[in-house]
PDB file of N, CA and C in Angstrom:
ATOM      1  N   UNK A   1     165.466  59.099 121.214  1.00  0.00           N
ATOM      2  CA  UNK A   1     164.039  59.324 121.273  1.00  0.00           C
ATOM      3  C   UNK A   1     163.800  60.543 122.149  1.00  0.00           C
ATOM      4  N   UNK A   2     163.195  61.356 121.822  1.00  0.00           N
ATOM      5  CA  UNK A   2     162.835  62.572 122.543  1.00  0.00           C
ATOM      6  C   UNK A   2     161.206  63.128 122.714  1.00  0.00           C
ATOM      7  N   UNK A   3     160.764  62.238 123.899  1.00  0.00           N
ATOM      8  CA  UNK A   3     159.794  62.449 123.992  1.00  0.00           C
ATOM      9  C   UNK A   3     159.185  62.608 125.338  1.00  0.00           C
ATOM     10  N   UNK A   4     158.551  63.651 125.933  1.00  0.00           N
ATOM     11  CA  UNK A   4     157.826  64.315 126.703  1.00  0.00           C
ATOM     12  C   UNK A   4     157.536  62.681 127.555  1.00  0.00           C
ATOM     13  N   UNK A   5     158.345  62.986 128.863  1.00  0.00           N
ATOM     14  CA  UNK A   5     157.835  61.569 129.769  1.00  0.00           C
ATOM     15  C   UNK A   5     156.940  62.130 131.141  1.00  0.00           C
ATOM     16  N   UNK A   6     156.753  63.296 130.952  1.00  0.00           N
ATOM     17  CA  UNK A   6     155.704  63.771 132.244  1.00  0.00           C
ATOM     18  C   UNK A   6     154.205  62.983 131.854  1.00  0.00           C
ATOM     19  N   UNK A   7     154.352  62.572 131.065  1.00  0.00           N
ATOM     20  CA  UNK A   7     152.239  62.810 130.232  1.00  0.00           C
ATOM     21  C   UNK A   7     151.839  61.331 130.634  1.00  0.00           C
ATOM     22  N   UNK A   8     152.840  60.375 130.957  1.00  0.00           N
ATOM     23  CA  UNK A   8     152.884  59.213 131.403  1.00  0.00           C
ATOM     24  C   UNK A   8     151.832  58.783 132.841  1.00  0.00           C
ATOM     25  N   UNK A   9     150.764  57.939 132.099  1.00  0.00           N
ATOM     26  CA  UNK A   9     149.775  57.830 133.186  1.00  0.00           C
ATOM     27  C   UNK A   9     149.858  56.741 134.720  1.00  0.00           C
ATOM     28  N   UNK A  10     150.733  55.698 134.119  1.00  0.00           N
ATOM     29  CA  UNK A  10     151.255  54.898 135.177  1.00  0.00           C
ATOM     30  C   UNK A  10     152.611  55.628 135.969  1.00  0.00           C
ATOM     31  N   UNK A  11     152.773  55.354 136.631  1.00  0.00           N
ATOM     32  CA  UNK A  11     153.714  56.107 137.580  1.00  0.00           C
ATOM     33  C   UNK A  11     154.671  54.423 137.975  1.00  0.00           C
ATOM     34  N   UNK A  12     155.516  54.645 139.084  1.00  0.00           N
ATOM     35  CA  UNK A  12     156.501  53.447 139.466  1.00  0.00           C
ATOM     36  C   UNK A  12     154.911  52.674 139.674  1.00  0.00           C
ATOM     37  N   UNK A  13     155.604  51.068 139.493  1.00  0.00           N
ATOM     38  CA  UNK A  13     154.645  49.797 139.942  1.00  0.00           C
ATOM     39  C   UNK A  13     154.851  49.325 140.918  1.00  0.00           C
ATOM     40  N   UNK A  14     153.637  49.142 141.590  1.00  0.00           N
ATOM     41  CA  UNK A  14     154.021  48.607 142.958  1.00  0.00           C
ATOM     42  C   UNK A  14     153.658  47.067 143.097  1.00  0.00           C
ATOM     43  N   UNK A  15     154.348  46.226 143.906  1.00  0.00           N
ATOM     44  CA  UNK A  15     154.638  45.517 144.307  1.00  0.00           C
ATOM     45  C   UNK A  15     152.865  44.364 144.467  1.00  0.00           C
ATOM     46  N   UNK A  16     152.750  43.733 143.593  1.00  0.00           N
ATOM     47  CA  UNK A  16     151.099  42.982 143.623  1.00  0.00           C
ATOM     48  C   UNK A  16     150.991  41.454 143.693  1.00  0.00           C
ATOM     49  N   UNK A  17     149.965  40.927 144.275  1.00  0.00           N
ATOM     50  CA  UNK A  17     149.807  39.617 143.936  1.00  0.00           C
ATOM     51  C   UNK A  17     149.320  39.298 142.518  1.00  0.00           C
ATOM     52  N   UNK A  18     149.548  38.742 142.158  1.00  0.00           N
ATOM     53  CA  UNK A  18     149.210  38.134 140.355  1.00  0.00           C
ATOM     54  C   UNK A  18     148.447  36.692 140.469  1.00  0.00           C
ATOM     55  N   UNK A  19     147.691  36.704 139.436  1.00  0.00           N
ATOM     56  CA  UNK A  19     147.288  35.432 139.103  1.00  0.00           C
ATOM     57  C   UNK A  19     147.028  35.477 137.557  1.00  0.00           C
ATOM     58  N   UNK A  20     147.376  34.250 136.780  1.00  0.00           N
ATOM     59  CA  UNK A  20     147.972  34.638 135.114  1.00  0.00           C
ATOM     60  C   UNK A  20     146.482  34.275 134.465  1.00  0.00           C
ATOM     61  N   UNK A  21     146.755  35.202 133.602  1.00  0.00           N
ATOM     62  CA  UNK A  21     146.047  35.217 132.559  1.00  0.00           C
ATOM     63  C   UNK A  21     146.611  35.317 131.377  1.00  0.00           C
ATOM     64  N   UNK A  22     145.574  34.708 129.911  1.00  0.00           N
ATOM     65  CA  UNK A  22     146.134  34.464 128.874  1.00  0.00           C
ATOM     66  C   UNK A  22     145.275  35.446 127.912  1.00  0.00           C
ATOM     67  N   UNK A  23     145.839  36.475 127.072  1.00  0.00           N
ATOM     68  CA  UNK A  23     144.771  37.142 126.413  1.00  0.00           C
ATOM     69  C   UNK A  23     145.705  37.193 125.045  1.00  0.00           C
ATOM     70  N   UNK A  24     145.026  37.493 123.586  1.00  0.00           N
ATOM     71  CA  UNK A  24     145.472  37.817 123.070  1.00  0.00           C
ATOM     72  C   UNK A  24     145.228  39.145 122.504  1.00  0.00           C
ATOM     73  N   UNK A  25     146.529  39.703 121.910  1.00  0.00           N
ATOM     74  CA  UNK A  25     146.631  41.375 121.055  1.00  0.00           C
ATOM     75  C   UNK A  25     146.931  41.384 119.667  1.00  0.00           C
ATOM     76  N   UNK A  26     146.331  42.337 119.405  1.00  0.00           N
ATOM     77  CA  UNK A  26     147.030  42.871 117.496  1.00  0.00           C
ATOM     78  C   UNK A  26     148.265  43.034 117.759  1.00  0.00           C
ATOM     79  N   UNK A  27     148.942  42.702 116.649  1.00  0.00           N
ATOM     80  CA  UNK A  27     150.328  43.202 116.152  1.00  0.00           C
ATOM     81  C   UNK A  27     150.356  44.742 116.693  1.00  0.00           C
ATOM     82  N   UNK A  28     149.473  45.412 116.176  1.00  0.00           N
ATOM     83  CA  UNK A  28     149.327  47.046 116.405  1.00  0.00           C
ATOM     84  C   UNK A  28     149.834  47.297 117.967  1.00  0.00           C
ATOM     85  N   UNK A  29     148.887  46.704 118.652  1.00  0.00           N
ATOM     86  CA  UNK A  29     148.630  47.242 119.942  1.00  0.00           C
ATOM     87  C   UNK A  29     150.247  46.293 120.769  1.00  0.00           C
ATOM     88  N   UNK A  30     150.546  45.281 120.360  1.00  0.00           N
ATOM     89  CA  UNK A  30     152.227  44.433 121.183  1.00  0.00           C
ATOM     90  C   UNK A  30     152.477  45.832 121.254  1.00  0.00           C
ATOM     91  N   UNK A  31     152.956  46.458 119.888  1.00  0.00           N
ATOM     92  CA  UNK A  31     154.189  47.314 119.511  1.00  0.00           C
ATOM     93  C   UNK A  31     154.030  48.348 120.709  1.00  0.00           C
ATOM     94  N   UNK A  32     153.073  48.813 120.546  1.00  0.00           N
ATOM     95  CA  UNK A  32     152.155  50.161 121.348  1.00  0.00           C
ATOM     96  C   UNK A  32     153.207  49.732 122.914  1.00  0.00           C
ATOM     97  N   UNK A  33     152.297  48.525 123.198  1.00  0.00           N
ATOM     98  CA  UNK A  33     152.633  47.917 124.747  1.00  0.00           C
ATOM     99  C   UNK A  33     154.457  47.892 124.926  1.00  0.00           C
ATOM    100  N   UNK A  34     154.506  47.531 123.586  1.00  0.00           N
ATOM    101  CA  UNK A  34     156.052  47.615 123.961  1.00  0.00           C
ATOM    102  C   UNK A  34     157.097  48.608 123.951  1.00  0.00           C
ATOM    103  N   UNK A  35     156.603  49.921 123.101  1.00  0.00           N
ATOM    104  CA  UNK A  35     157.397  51.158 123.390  1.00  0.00           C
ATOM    105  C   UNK A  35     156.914  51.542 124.581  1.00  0.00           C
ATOM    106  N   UNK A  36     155.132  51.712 124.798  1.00  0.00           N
ATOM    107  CA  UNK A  36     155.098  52.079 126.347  1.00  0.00           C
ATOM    108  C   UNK A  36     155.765  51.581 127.870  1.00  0.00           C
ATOM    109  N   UNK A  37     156.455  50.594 127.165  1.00  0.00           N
ATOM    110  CA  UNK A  37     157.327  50.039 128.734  1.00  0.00           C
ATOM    111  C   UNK A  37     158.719  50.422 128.550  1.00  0.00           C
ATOM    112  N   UNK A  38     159.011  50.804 126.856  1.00  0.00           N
ATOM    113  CA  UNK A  38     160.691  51.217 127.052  1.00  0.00           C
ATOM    114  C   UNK A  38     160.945  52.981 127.600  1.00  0.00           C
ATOM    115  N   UNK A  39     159.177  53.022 126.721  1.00  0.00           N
ATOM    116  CA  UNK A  39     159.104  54.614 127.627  1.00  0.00           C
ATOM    117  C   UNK A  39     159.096  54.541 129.062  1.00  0.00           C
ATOM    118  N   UNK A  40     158.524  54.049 129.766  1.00  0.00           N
ATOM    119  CA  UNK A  40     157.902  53.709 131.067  1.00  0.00           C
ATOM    120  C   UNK A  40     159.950  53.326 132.094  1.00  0.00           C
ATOM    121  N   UNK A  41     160.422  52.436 131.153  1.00  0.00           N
ATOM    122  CA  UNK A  41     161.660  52.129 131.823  1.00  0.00           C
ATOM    123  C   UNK A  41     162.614  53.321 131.729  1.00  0.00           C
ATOM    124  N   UNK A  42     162.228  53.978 130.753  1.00  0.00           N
ATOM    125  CA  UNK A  42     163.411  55.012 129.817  1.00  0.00           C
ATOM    126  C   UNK A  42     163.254  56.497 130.995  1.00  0.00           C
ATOM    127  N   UNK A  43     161.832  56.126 131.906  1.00  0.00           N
ATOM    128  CA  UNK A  43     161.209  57.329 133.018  1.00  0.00           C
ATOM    129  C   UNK A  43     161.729  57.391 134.076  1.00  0.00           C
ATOM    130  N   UNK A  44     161.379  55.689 134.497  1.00  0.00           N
ATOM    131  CA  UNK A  44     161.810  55.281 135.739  1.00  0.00           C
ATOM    132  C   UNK A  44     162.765  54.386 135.646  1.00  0.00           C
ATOM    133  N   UNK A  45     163.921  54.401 135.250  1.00  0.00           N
ATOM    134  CA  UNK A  45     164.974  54.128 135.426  1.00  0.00           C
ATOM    135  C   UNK A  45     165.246  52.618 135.393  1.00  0.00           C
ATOM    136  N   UNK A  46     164.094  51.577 135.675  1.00  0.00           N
ATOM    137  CA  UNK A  46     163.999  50.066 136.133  1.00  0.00           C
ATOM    138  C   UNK A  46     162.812  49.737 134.710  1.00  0.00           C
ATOM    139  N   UNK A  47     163.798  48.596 133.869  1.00  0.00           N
ATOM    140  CA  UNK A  47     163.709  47.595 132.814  1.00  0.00           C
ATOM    141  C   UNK A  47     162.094  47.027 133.257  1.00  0.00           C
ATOM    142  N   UNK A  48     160.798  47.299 132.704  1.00  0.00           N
ATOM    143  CA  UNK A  48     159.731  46.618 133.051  1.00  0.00           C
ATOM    144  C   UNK A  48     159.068  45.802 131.665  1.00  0.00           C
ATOM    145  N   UNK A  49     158.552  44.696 131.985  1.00  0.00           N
ATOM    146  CA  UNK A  49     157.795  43.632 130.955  1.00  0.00           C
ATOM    147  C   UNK A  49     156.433  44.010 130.503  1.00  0.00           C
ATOM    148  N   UNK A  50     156.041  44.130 129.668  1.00  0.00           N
ATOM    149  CA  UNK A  50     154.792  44.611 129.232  1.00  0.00           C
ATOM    150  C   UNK A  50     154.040  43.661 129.834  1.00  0.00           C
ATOM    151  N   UNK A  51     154.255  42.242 130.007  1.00  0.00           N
ATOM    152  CA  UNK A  51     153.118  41.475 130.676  1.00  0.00           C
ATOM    153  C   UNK A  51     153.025  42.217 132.416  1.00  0.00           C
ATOM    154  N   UNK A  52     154.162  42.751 133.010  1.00  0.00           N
ATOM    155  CA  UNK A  52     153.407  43.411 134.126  1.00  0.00           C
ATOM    156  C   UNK A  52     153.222  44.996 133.650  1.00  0.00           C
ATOM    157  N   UNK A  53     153.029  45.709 132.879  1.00  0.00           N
ATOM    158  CA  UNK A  53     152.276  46.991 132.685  1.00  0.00           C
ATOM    159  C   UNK A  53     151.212  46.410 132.332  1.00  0.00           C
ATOM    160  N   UNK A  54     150.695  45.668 131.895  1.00  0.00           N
ATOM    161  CA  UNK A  54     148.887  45.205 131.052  1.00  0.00           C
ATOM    162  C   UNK A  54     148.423  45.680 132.717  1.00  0.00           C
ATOM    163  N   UNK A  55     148.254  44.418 133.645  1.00  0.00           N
ATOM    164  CA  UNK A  55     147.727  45.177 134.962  1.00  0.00           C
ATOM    165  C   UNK A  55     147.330  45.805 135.225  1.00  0.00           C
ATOM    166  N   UNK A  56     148.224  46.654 135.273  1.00  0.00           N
ATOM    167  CA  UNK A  56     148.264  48.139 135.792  1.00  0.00           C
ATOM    168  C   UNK A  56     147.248  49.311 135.107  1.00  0.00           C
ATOM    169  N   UNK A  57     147.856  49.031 133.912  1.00  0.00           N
ATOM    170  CA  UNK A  57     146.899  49.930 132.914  1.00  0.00           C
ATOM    171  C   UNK A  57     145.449  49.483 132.729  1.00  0.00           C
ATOM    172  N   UNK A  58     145.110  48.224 133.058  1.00  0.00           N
ATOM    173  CA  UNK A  58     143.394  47.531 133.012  1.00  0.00           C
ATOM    174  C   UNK A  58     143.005  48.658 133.991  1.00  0.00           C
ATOM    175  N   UNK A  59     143.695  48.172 135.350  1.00  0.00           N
ATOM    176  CA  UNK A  59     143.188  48.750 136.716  1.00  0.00           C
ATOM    177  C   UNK A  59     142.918  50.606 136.440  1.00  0.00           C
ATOM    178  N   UNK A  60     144.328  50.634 135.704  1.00  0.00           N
ATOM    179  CA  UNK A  60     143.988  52.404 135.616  1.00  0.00           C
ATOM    180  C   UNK A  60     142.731  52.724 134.928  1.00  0.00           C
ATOM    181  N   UNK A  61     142.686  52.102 134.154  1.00  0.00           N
ATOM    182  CA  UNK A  61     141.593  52.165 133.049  1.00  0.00           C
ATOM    183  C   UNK A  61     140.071  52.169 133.630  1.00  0.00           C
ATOM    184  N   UNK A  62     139.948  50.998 134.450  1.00  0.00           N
ATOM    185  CA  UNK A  62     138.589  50.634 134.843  1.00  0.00           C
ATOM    186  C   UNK A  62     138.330  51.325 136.140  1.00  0.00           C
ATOM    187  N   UNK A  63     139.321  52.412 136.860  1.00  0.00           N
ATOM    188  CA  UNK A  63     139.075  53.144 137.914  1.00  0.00           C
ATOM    189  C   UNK A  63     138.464  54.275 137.570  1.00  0.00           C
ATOM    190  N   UNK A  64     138.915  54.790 135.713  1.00  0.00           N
ATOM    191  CA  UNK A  64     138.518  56.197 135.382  1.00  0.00           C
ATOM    192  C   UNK A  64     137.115  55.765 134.746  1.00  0.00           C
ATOM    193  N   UNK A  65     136.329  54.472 134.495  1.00  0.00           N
ATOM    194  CA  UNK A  65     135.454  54.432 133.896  1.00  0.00           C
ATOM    195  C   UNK A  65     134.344  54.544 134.801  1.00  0.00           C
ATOM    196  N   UNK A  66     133.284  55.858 134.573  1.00  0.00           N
ATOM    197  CA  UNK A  66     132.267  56.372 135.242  1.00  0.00           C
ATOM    198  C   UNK A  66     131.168  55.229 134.841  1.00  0.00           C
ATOM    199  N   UNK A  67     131.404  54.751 133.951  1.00  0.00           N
ATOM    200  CA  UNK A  67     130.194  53.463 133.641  1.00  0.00           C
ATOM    201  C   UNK A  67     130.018  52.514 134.732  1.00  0.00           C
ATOM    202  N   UNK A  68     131.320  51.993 135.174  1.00  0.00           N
ATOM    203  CA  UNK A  68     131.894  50.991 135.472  1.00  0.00           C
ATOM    204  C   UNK A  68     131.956  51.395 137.091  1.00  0.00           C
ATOM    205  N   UNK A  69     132.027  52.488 137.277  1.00  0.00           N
ATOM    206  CA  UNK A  69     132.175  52.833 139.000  1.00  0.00           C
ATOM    207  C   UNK A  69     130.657  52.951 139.392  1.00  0.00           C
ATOM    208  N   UNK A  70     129.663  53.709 138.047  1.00  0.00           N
ATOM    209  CA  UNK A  70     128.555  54.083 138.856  1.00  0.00           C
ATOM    210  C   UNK A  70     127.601  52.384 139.031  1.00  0.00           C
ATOM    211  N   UNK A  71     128.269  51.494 138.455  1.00  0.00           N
ATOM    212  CA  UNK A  71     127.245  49.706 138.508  1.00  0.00           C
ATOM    213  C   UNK A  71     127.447  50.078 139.843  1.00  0.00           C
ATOM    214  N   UNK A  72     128.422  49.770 140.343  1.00  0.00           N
ATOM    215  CA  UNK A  72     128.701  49.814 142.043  1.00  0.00           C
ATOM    216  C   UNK A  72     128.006  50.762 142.361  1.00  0.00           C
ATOM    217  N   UNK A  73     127.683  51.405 142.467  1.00  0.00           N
ATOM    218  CA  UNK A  73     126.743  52.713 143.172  1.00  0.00           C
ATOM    219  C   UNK A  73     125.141  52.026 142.974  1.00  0.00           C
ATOM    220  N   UNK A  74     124.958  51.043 142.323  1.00  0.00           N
ATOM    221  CA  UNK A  74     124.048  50.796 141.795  1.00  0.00           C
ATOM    222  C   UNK A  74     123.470  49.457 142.527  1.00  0.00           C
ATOM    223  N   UNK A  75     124.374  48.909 143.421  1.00  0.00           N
ATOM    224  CA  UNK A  75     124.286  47.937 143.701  1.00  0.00           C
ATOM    225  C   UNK A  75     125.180  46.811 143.424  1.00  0.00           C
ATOM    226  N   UNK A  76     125.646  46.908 142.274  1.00  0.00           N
ATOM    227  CA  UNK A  76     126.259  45.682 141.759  1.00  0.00           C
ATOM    228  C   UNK A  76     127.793  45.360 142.681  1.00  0.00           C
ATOM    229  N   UNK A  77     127.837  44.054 142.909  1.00  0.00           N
ATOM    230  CA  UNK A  77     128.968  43.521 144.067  1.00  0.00           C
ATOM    231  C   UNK A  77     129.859  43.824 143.708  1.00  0.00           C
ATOM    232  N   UNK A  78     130.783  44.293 144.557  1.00  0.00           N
ATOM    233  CA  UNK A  78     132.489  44.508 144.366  1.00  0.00           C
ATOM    234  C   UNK A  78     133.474  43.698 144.537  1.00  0.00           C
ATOM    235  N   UNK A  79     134.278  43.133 143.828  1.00  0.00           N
ATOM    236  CA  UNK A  79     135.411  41.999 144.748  1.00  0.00           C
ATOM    237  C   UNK A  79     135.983  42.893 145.706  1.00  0.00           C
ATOM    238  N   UNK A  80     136.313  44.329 145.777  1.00  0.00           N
ATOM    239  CA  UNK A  80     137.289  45.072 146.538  1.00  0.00           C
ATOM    240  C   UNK A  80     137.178  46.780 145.994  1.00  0.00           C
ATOM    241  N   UNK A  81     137.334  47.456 146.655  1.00  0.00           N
ATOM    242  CA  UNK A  81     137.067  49.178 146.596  1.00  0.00           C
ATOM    243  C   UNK A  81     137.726  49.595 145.433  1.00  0.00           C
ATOM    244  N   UNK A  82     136.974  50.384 144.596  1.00  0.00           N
ATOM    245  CA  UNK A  82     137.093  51.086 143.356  1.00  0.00           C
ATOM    246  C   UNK A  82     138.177  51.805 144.097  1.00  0.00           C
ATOM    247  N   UNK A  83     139.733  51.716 143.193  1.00  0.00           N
ATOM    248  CA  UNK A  83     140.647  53.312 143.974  1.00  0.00           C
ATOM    249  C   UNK A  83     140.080  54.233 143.209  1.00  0.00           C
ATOM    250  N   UNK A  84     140.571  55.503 143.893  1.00  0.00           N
ATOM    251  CA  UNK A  84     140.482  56.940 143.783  1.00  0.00           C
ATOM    252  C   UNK A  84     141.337  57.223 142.495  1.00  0.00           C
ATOM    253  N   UNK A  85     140.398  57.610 141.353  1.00  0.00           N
ATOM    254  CA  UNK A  85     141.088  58.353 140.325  1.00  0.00           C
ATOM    255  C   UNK A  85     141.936  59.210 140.331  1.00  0.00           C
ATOM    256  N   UNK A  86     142.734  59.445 139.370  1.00  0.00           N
ATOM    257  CA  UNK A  86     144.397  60.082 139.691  1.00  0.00           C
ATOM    258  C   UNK A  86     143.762  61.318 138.110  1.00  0.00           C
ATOM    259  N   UNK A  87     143.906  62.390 138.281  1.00  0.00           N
ATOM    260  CA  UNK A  87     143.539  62.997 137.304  1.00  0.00           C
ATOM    261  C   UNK A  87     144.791  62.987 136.112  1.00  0.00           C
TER     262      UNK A  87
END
């Protein structure tokens, strides 16, 4: 496989408390989840489970959403501080 691993938006995973959740996916999107972790392992060197990339990628996701950061600006309660977007 020869494919460009700089463009990769998660970086190494760090170390989190969890509490489980049950969601379901399309066929489409497993597959997706699951080359993105052989890519993701194939980067960083260490074998990772797509059930811990989902996480990660929500969190990335809902840090870059300006919808979603400006409620909080708005008033609306936080469980804990929006991080700082990673461009």
């Amino acid at each position: 496989m020869n494919i460009s691993t700089s463009k990769l938006r998660l970086g190494p995973l760090p170390k989190t408390e969890t509490v489980k959740l049950t969601i379901t996916l399309t066929v489409t999107l497993k597959a997706d989840l699951e080359r993105y972790a052989a890519l993701h392992a194939q980067t960083y060197g260490e074998p990772i489970e797509v059930a811990t990339l989902i996480p990660h990628m929500l969190e990335a996701f809902m840090a870059r959403d300006r919808g979603f950061r400006k409620s909080f600006a708005k008033g609306a309660p936080a469980s804990r501080p929006i991080p700082a977007s990673n461009p």
